[in-house]
Protein backbone atom coordinates (compact mmCIF):
# COMPACT_ATOMS: atom_id res chain seq x y z
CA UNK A 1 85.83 78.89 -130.46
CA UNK A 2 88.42 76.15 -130.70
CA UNK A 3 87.98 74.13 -133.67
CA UNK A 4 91.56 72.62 -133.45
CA UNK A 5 92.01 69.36 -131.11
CA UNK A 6 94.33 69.16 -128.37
CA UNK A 7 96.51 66.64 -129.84
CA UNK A 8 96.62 68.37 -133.08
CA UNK A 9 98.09 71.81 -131.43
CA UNK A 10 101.89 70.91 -130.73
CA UNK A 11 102.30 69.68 -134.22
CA UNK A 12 101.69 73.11 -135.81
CA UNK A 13 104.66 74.55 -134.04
CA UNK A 14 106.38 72.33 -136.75
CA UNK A 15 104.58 73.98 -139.70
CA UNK A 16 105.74 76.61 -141.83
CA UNK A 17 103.70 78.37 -144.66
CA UNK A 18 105.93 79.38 -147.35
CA UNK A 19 106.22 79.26 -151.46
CA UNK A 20 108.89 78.53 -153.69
CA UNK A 21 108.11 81.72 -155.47
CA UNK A 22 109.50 84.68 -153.90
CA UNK A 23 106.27 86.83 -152.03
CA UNK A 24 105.34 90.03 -152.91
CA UNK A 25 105.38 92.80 -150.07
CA UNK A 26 101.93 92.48 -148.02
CA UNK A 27 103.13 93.51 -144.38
CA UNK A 28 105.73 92.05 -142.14
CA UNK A 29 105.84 87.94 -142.20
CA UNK A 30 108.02 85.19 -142.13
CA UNK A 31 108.55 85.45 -146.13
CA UNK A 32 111.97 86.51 -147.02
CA UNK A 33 111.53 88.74 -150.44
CA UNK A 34 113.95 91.38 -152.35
CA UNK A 35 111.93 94.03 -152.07
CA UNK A 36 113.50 97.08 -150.20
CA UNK A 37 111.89 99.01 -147.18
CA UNK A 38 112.37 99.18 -143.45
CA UNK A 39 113.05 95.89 -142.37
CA UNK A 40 116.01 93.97 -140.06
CA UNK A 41 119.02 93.22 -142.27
CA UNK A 42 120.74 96.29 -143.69
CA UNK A 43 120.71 96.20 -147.66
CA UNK A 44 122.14 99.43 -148.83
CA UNK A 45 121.96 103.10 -148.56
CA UNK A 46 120.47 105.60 -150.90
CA UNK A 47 119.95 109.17 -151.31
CA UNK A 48 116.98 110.90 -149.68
CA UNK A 49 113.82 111.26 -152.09
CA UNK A 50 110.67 113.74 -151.24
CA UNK A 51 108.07 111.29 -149.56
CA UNK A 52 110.69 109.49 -147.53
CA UNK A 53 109.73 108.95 -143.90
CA UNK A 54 112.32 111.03 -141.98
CA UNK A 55 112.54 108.19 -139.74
CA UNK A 56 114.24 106.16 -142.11
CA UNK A 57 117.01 109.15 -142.50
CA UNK A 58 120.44 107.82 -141.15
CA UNK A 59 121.21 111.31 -139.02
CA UNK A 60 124.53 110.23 -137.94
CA UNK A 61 125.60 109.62 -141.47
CA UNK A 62 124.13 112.75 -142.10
CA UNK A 63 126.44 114.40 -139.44
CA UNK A 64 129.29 113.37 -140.99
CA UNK A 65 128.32 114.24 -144.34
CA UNK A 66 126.06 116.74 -144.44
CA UNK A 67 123.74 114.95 -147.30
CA UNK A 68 120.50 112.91 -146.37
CA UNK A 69 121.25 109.15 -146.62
CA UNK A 70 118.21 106.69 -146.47
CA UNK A 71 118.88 103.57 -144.89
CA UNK A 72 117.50 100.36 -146.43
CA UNK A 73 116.79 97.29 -145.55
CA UNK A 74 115.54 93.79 -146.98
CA UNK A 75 111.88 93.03 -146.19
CA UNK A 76 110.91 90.56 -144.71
CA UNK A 77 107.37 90.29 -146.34
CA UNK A 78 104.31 87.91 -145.17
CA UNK A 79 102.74 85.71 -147.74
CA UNK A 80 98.86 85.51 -148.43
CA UNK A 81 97.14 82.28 -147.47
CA UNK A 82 94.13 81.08 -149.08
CA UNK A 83 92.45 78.11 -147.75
CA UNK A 84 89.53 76.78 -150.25
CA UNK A 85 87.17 74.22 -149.11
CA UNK A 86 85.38 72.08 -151.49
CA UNK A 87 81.59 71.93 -149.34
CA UNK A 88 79.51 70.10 -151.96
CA UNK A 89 77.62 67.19 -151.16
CA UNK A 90 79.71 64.75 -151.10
CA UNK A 91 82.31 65.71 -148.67
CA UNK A 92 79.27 64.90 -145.76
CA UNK A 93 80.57 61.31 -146.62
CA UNK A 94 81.57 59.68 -142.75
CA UNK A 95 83.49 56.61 -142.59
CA UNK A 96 82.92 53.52 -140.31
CA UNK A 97 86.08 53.94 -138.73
CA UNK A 98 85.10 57.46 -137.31
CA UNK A 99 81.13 57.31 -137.98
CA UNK A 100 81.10 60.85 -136.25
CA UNK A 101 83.49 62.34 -138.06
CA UNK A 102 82.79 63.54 -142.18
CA UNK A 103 85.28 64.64 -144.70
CA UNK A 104 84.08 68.33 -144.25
CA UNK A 105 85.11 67.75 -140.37
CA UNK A 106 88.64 66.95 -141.17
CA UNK A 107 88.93 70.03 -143.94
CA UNK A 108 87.73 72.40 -140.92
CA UNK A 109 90.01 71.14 -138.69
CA UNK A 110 92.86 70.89 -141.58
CA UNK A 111 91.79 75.02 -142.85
CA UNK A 112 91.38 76.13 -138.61
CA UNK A 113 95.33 74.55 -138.28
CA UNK A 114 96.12 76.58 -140.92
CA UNK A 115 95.02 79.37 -140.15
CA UNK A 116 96.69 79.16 -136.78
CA UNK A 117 100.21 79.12 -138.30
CA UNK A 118 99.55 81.76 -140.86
CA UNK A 119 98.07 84.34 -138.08
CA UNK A 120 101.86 82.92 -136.34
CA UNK A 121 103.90 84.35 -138.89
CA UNK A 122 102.28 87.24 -139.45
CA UNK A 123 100.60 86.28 -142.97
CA UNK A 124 97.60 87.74 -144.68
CA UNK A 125 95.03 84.55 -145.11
CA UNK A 126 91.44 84.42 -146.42
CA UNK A 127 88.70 81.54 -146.79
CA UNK A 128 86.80 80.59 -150.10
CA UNK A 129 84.26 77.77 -149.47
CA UNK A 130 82.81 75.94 -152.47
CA UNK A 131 78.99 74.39 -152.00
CA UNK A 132 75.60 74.55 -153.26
CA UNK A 133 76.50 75.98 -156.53
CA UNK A 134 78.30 78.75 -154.84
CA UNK A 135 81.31 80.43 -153.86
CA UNK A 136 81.74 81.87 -150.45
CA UNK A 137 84.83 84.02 -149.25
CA UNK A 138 85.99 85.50 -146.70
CA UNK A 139 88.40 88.49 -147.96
CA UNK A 140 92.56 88.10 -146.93
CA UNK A 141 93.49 89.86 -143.50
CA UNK A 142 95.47 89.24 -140.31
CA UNK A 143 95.38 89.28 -136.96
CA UNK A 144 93.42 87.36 -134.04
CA UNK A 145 90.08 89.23 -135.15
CA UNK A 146 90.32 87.48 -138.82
CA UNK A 147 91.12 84.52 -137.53
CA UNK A 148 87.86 84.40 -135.59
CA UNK A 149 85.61 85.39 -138.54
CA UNK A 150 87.39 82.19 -140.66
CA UNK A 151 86.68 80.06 -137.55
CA UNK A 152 83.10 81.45 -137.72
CA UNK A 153 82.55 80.61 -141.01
CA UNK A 154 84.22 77.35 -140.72
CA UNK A 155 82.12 76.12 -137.62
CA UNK A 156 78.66 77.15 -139.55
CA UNK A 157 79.81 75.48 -142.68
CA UNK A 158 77.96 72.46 -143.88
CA UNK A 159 78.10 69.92 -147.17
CA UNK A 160 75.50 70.07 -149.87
CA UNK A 161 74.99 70.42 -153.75
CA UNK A 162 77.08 70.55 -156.35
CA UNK A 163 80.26 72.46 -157.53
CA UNK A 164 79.60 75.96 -158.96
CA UNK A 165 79.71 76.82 -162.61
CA UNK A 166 82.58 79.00 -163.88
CA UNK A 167 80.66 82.20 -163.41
CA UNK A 168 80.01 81.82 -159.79
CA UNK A 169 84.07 81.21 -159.50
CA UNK A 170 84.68 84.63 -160.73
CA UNK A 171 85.73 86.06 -157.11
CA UNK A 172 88.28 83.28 -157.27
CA UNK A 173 90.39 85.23 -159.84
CA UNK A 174 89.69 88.87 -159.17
CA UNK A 175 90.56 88.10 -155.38
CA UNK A 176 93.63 85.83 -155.23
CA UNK A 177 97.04 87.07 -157.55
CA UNK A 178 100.16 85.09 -158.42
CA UNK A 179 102.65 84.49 -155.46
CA UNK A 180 99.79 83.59 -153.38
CA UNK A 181 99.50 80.32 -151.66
CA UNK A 182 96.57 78.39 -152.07
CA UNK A 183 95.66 75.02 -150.22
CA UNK A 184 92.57 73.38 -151.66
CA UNK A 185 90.59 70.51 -149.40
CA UNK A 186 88.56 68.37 -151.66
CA UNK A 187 88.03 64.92 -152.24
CA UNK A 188 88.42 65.82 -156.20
CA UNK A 189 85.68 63.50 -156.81
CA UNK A 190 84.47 66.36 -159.11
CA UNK A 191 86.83 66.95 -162.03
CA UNK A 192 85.95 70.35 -162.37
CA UNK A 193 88.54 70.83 -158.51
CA UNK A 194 91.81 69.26 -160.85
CA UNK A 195 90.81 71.73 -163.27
CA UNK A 196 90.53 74.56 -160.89
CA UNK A 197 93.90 73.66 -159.17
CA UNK A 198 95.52 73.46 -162.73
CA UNK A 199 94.14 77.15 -163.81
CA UNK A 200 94.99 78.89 -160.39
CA UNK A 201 98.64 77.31 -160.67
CA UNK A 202 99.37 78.37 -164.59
CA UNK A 203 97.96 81.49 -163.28
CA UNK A 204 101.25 81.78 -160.88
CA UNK A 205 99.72 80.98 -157.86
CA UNK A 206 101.59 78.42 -155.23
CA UNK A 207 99.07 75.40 -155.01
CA UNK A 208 98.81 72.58 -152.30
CA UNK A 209 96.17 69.93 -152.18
CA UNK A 210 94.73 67.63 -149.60
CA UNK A 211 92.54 65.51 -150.07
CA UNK A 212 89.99 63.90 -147.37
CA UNK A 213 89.11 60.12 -148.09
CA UNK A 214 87.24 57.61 -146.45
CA UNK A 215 89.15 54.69 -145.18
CA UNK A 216 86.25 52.45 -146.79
CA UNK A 217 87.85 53.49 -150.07
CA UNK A 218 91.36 52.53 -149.48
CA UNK A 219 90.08 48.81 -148.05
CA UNK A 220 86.79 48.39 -149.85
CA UNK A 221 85.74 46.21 -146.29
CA UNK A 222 82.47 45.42 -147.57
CA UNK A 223 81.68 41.28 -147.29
CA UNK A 224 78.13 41.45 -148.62
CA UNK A 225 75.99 43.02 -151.03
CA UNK A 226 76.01 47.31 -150.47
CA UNK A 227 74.35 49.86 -152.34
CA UNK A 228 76.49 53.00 -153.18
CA UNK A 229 74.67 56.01 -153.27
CA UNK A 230 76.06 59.13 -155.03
CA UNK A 231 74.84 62.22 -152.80
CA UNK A 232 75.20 65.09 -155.91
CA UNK A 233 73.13 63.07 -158.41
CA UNK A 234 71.15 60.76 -156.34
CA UNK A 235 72.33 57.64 -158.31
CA UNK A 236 72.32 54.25 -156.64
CA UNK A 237 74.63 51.47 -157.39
CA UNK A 238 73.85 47.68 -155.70
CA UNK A 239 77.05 45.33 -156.08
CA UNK A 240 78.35 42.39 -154.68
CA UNK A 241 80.87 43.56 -152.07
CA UNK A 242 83.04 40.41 -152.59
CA UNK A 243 82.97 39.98 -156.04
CA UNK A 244 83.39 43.64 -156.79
CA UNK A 245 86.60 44.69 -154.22
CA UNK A 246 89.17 43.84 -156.55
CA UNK A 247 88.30 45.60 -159.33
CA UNK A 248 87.14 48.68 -157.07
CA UNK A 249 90.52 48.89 -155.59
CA UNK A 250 92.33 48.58 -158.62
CA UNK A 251 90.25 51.43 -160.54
CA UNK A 252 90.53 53.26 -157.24
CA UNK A 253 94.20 53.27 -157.24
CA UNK A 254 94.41 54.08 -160.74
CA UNK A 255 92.71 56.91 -160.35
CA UNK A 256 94.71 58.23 -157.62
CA UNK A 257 97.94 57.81 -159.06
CA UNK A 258 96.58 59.78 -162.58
CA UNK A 259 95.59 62.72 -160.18
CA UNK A 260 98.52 62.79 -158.39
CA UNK A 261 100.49 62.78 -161.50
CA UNK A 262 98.44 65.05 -163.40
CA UNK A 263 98.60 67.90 -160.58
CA UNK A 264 102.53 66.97 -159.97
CA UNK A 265 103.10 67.73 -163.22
CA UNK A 266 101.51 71.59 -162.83
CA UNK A 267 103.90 71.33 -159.91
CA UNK A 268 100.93 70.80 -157.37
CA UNK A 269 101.86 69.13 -153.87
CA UNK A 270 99.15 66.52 -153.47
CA UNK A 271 98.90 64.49 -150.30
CA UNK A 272 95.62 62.02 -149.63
CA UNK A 273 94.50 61.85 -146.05
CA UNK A 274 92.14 59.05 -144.78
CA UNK A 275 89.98 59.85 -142.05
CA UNK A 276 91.27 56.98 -139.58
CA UNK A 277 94.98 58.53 -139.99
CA UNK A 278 96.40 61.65 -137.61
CA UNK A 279 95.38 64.82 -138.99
CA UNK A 280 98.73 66.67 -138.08
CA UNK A 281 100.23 63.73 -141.20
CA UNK A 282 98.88 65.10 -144.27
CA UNK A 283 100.14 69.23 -142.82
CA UNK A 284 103.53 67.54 -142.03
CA UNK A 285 103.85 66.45 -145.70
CA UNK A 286 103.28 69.64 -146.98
CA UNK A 287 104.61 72.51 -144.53
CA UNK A 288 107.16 70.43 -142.36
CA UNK A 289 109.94 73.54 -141.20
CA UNK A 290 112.46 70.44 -141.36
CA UNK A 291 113.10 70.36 -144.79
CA UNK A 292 111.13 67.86 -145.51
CA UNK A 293 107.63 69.54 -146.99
CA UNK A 294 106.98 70.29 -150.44
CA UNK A 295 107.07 74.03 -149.74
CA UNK A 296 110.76 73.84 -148.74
């Protein structure tokens, strides 16, 4: 199963996952951390303890000593990726430009790239998806095998209902821990996904958000009258598309620049991707290896 398309894949050899808070220890990764153990570049020597693996012994400083010398190392130590999809209702939304191709498409593609670099490096990554009043997850683990049971989940995964309540979020907290890195797709249409980004960050955890919008809603193209229909309430709205594109955009605008400011200032990386623009753009922004991302 190949979720990711063909002119997405040499991008990702530009991505990096990383945090600006040091990982803790899960495995062997791309993370640099302080923590000692049996890694590449020598850090020190110490004196043998019981439980040591005898592997770890230097014997030819032993030989010219005659005491049992551990050699250390710093460890290089991979990070644990979460990627949580927001699958309510509303992310079923296509656009005109790409009347094929929904919101929730361009999250599974966005989560299936990601995944792809994290099994790269050597990271631990896991899958929460957000719909119909629940919470579905898909517990942290590496290798080729996990990455097919994320793709499996992704490919089955389809938008409907509404966000769940705080109690259904629970597995949220008991499964992820600070130093992980979390990447959220959701249009944040819902306040209660600012709110959720905002509590895993002051909770430690590394936060990145993308968020998949229609073109329609950058350009408001609509010349005559159009009913808006909201697809988690059922409301219906019928407006003059002329008469009512000014003052749409202008709201519209507003309202992205107070979510990008409010999650900037919990020191989220937010990046908005439209649906007509190249997927590999909004990944770029936040996991470029040139410098360039807001990881680095």
């Amino acid at each position: 199963m190949d979720l990711i398309p063909a002119e997405l894949r040499p991008h990702l050899k530009r991505l990096r996952l990383s945090t600006r808070i040091s990982a803790q220890t899960y495995g062997f990764g791309l993370q640099t951390s302080r923590n000692r153990g049996s890694g590449l570049e020598f850090a020190q020597y110490r004196a043998y303890e019981p439980g040591d693996e005898p592997r770890m012994i230097d014997w030819k400083l032993y030989a010219r000593s005659d005491r049992h010398y551990v050699r250390e190392a710093e460890r290089d130590s991979a990070l644990r990726v979460w990627v949580v999809i927001d699958a309510t209702a509303s992310m079923a939304q296509f656009d005109r430009v790409r009347p094929k191709h929904s919101r929730l498409d361009s999250a599974r593609i966005l989560a299936a790239s990601l995944f792809e670099v994290a099994l790269r490096q050597g990271d631990r990554f896991g899958l929460i998806v957000l719909g119909d009043g629940r919470l579905q997850l898909t517990s942290a683990d590496s290798g080729i095998r996990q990455r097919d049971r994320c793709l499996l989940t992704l490919d089955g995964m389809q938008a409907g209902g509404h966000w769940p309540d705080v109690a259904a979020l629970e597995p949220l907290w008991s499964r992820t821990a600070a130093h992980d890195l979390i990447i959220v797709l959701s249009d944040c249409f819902d306040p209660a996904a600012a709110e959720l980004m905002e509590r895993l960050a002051r909770g430690g955890r590394e936060v990145r958000s993308i968020q998949p919008l229609c073109a329609e809603e950058r350009d408001f193209p609509y010349t005559q009258g159009h009913c808006f229909f909201d697809p988690e309430t059922g409301d219906e709205l019928l407006t003059d598309g002329p008469a009512a594109r000014e003052r749409f955009l202008a709201e519209f605008e507003a309202a992205q620049q107070a979510l990008a400011q409010r999650l900037n200032g919990c020191g989220i990386a937010h990046v908005a991707h439209y649906l007509d623009q190249p997927l590999q753009d909004p990944l770029l922004r936040l996991f470029a290896m040139n410098g360039r991302g807001a990881g680095r």
